[in-house]
N, C-alpha and C. Protein backbone atom coordinates (compact mmCIF):
# COMPACT_ATOMS: atom_id res chain seq x y z
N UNK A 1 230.83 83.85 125.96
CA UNK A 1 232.22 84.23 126.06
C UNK A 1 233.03 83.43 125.05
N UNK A 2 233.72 84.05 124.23
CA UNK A 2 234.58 83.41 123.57
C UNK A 2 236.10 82.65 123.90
N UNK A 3 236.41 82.88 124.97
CA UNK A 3 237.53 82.03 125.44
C UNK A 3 236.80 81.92 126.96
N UNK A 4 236.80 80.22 127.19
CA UNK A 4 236.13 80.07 128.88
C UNK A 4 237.21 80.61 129.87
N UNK A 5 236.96 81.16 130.99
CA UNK A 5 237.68 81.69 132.14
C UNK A 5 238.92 80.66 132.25
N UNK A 6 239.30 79.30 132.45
CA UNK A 6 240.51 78.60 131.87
C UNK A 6 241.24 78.68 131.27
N UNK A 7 241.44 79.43 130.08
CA UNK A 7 242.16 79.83 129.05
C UNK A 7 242.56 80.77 129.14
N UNK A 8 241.63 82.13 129.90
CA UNK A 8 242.38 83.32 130.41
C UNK A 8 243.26 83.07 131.98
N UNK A 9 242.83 82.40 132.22
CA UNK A 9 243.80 82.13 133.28
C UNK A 9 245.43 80.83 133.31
N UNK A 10 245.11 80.67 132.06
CA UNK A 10 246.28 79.99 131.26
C UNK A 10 247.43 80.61 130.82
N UNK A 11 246.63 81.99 130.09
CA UNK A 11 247.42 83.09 128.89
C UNK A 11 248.06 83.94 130.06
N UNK A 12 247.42 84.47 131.22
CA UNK A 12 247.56 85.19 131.91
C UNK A 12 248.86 84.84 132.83
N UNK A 13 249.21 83.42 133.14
CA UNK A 13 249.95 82.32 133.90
C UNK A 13 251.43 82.36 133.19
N UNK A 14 250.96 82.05 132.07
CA UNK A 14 252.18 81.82 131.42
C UNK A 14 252.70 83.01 130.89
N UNK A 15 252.50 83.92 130.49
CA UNK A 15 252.71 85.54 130.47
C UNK A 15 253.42 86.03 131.86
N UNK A 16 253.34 85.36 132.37
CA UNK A 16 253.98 85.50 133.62
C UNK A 16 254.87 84.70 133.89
N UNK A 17 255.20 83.68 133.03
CA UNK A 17 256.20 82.62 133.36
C UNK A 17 256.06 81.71 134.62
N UNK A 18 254.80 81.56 135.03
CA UNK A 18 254.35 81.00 136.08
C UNK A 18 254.28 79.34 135.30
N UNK A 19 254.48 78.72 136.44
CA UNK A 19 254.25 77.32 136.21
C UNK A 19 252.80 76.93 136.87
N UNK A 20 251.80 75.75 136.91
CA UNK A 20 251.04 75.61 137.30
C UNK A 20 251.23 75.36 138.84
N UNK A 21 252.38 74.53 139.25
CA UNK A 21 252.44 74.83 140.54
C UNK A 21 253.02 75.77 141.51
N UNK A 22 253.74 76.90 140.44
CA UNK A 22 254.03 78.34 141.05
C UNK A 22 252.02 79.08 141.35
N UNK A 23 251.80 78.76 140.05
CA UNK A 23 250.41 79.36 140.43
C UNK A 23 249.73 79.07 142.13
N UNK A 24 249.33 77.79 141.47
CA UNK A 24 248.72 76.85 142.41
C UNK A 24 249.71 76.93 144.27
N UNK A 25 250.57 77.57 143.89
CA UNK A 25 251.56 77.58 145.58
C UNK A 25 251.02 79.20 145.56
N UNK A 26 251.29 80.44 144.82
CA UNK A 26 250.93 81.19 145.26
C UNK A 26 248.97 81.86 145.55
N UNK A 27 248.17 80.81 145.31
CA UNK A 27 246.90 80.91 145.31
C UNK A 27 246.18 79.94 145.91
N UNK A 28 247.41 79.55 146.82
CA UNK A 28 246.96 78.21 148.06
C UNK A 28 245.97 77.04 147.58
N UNK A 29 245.84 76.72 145.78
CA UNK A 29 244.71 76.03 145.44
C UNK A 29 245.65 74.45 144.84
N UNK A 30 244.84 73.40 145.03
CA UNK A 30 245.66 72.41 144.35
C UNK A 30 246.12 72.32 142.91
N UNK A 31 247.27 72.00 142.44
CA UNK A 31 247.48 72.33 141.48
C UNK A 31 247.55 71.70 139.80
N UNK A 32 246.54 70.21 140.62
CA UNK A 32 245.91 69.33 139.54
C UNK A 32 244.30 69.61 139.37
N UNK A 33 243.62 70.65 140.33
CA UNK A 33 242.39 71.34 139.87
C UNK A 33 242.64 72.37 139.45
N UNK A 34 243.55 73.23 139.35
CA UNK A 34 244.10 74.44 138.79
C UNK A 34 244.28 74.18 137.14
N UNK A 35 244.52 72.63 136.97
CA UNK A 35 245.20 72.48 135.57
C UNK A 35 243.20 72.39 135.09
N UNK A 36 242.82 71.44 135.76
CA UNK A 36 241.82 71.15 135.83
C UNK A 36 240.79 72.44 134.93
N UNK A 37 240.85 73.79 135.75
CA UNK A 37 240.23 74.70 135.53
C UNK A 37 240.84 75.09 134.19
N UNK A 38 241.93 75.10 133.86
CA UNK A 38 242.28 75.98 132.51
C UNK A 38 241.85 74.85 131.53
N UNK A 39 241.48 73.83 131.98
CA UNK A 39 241.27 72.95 130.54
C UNK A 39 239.73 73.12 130.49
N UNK A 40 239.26 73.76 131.29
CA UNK A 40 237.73 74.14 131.46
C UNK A 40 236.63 72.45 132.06
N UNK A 41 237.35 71.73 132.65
CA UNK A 41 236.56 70.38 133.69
C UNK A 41 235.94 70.71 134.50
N UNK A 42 236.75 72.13 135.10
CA UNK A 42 236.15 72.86 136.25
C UNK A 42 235.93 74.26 135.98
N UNK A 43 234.82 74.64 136.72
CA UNK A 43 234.75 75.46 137.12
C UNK A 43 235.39 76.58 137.67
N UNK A 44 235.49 77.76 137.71
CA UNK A 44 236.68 78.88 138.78
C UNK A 44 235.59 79.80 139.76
N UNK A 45 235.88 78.83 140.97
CA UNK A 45 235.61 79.97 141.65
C UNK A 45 235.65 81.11 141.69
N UNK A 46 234.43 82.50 142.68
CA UNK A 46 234.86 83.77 142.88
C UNK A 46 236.31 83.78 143.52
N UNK A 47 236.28 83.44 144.45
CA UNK A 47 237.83 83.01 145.61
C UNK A 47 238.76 82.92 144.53
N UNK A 48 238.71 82.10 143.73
CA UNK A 48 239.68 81.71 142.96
C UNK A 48 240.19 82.92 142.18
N UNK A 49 239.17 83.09 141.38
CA UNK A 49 239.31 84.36 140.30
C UNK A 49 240.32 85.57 141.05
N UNK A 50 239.66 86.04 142.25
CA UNK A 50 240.19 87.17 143.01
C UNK A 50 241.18 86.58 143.46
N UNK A 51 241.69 85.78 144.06
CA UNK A 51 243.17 85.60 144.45
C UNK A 51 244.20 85.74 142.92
N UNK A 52 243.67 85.18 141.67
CA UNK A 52 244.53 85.12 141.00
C UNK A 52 244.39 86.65 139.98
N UNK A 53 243.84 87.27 140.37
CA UNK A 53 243.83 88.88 140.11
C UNK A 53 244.63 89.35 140.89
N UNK A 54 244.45 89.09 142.04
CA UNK A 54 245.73 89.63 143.28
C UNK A 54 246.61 89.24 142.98
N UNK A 55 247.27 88.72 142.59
CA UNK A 55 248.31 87.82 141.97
C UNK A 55 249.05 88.36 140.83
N UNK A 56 248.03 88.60 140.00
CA UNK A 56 248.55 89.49 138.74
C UNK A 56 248.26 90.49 138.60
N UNK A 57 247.43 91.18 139.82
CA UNK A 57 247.42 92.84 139.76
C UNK A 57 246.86 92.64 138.46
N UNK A 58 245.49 92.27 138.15
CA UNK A 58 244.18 92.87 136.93
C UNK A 58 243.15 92.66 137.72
N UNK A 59 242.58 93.49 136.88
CA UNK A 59 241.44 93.40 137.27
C UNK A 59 240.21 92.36 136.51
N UNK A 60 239.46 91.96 137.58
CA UNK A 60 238.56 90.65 137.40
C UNK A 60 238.20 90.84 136.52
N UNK A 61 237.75 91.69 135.77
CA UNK A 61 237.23 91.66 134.21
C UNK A 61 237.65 91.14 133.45
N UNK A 62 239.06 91.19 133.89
CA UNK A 62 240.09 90.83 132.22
C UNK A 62 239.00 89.06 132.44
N UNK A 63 239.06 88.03 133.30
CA UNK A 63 238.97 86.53 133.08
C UNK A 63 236.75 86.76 132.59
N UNK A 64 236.01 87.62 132.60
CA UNK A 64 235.42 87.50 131.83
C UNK A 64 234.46 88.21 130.53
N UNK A 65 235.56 89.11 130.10
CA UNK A 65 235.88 89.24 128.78
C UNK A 65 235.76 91.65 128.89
N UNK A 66 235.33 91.77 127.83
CA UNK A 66 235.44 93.06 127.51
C UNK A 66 233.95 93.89 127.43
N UNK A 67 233.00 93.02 127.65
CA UNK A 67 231.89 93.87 127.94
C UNK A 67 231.37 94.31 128.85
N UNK A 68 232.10 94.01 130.11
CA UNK A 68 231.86 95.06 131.44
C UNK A 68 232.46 95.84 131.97
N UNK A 69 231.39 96.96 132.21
CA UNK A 69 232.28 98.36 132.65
C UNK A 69 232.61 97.82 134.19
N UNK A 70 233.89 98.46 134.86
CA UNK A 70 234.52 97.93 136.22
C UNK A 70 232.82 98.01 137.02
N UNK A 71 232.50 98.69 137.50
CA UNK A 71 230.98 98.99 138.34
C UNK A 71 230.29 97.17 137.82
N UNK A 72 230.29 97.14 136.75
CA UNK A 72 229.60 95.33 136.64
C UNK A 72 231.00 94.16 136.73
N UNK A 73 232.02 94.59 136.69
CA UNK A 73 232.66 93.19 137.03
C UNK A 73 233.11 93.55 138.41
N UNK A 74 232.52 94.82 139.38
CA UNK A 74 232.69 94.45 140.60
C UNK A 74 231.95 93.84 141.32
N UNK A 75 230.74 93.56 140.43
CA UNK A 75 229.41 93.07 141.18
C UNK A 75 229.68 91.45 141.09
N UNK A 76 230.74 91.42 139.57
CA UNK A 76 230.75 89.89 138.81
C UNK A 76 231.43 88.92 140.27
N UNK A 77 232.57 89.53 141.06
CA UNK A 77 233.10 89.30 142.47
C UNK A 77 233.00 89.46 143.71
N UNK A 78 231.87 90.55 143.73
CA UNK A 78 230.74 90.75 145.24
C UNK A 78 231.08 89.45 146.43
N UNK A 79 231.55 89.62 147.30
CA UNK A 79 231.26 88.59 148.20
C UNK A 79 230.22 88.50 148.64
N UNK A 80 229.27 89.46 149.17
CA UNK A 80 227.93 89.47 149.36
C UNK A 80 227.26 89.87 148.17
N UNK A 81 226.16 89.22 148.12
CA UNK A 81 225.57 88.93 146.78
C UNK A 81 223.81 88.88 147.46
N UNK A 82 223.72 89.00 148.38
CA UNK A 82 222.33 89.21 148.94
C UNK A 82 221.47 90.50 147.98
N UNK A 83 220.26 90.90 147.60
CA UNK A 83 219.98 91.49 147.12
C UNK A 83 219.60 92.68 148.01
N UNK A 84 219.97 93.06 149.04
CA UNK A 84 219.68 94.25 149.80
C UNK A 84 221.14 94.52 149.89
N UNK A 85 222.00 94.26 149.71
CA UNK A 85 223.50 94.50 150.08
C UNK A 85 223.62 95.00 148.86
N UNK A 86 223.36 94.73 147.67
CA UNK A 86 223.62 95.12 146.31
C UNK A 86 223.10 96.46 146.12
N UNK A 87 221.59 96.30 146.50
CA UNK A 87 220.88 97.56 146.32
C UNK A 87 221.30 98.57 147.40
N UNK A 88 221.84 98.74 148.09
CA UNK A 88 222.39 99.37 148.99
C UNK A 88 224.16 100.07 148.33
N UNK A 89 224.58 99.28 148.07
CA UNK A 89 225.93 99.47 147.46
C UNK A 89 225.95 99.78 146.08
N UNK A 90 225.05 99.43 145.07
CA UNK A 90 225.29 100.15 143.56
C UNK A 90 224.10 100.17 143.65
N UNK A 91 223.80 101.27 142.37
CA UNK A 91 222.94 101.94 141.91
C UNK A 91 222.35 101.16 140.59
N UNK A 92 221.48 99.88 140.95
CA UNK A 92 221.41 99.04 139.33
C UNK A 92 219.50 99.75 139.12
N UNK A 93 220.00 100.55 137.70
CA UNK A 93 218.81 101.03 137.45
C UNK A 93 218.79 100.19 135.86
N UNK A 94 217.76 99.82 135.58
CA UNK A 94 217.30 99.20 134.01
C UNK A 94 215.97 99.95 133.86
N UNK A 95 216.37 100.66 132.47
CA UNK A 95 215.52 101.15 131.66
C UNK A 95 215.02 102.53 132.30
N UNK A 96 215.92 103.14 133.37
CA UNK A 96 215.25 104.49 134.04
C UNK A 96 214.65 104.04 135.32
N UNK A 97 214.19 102.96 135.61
CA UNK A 97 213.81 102.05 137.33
C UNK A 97 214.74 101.64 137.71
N UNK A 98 214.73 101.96 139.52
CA UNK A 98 215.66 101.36 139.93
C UNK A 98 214.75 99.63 140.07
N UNK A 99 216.10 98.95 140.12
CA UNK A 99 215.70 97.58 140.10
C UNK A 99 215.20 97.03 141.65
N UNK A 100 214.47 95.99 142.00
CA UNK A 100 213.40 95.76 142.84
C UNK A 100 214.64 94.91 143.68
N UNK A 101 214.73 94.52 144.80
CA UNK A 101 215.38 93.37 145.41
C UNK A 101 214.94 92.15 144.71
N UNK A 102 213.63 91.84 144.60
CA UNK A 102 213.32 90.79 143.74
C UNK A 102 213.75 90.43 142.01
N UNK A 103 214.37 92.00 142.02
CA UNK A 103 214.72 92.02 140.18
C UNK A 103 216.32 91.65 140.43
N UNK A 104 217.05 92.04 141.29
CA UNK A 104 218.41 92.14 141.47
C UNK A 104 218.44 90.70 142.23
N UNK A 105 217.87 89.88 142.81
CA UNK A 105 217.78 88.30 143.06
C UNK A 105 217.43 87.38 141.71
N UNK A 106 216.99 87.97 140.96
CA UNK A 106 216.79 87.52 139.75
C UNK A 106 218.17 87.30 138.43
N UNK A 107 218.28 88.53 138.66
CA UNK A 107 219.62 89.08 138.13
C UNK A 107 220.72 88.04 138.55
N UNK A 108 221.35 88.07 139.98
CA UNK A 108 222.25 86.90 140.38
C UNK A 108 221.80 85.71 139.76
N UNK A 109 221.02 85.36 139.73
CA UNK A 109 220.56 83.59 139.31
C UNK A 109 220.51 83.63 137.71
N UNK A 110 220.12 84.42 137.38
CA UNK A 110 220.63 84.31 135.62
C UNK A 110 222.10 84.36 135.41
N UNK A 111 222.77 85.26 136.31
CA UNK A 111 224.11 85.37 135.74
C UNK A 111 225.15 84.16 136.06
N UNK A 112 224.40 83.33 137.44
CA UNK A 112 224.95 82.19 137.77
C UNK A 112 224.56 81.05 137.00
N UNK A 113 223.65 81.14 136.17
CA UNK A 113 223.12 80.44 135.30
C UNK A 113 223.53 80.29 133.72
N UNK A 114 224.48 81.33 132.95
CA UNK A 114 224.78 81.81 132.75
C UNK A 114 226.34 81.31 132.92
N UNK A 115 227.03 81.21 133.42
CA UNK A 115 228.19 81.66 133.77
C UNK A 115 228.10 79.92 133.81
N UNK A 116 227.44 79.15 134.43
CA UNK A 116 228.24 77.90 134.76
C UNK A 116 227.31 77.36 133.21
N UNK A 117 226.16 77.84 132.43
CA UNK A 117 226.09 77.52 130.96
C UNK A 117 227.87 77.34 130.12
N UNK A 118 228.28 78.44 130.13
CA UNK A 118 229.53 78.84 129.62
C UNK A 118 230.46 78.47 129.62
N UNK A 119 230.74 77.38 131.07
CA UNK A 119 231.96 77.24 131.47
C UNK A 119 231.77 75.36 131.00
């Protein structure tokens, strides 16, 4: 990713004329780990991400970036993330197979792997 999830949630803040502790009051989160997160120290929670989408009415994609169609950045915020809940709820086929519970458990752990690489 070329800008870490911090930075979009910086651009996104202040585009809004939000202050960090307008943020941080309307997303019930403290608002010296909030600063925390846009300078990229921390991490952003799922919780996090989705409250501050609710917030600004976008969608979760926009904080990590332009190569997922909505169907993959709804998976990117899944609260359940079990691999029978997934396979049950979307249709993840690679290469013409549908994917195995064991391929779609696989899948989560790269992307969490992945994702906190990045951040």
């Amino acid at each position: 990713m070329k800008e870490h999830i911090g930075i979009k949630i910086k651009k996104i803040r202040m585009e809004n004329k939000d202050t960090l502790k307008d943020l941080a009051e309307k997303v019930n989160y403290d608002y010296s780990n909030l600063s925390k997160v846009e300078r990229g120290k921390y991490g952003a929670s799922v919780e996090l991400i989705k409250s501050i989408s609710e917030v600004y009415q976008v969608n979760p994609n926009y904080f990590f970036g332009d190569g997922f169609t909505d169907a993959e950045g709804n998976i990117l915020v899944e609260e359940d993330l079990s691999p029978s809940t997934l396979a049950q709820k979307y249709d993840i086929t690679v290469d013409g197979l549908e994917a195995t519970e064991d391929e779609i458990k696989e899948a989560v752990r790269l992307i969490r792997m992945l994702k906190n690489k990045s951040l």
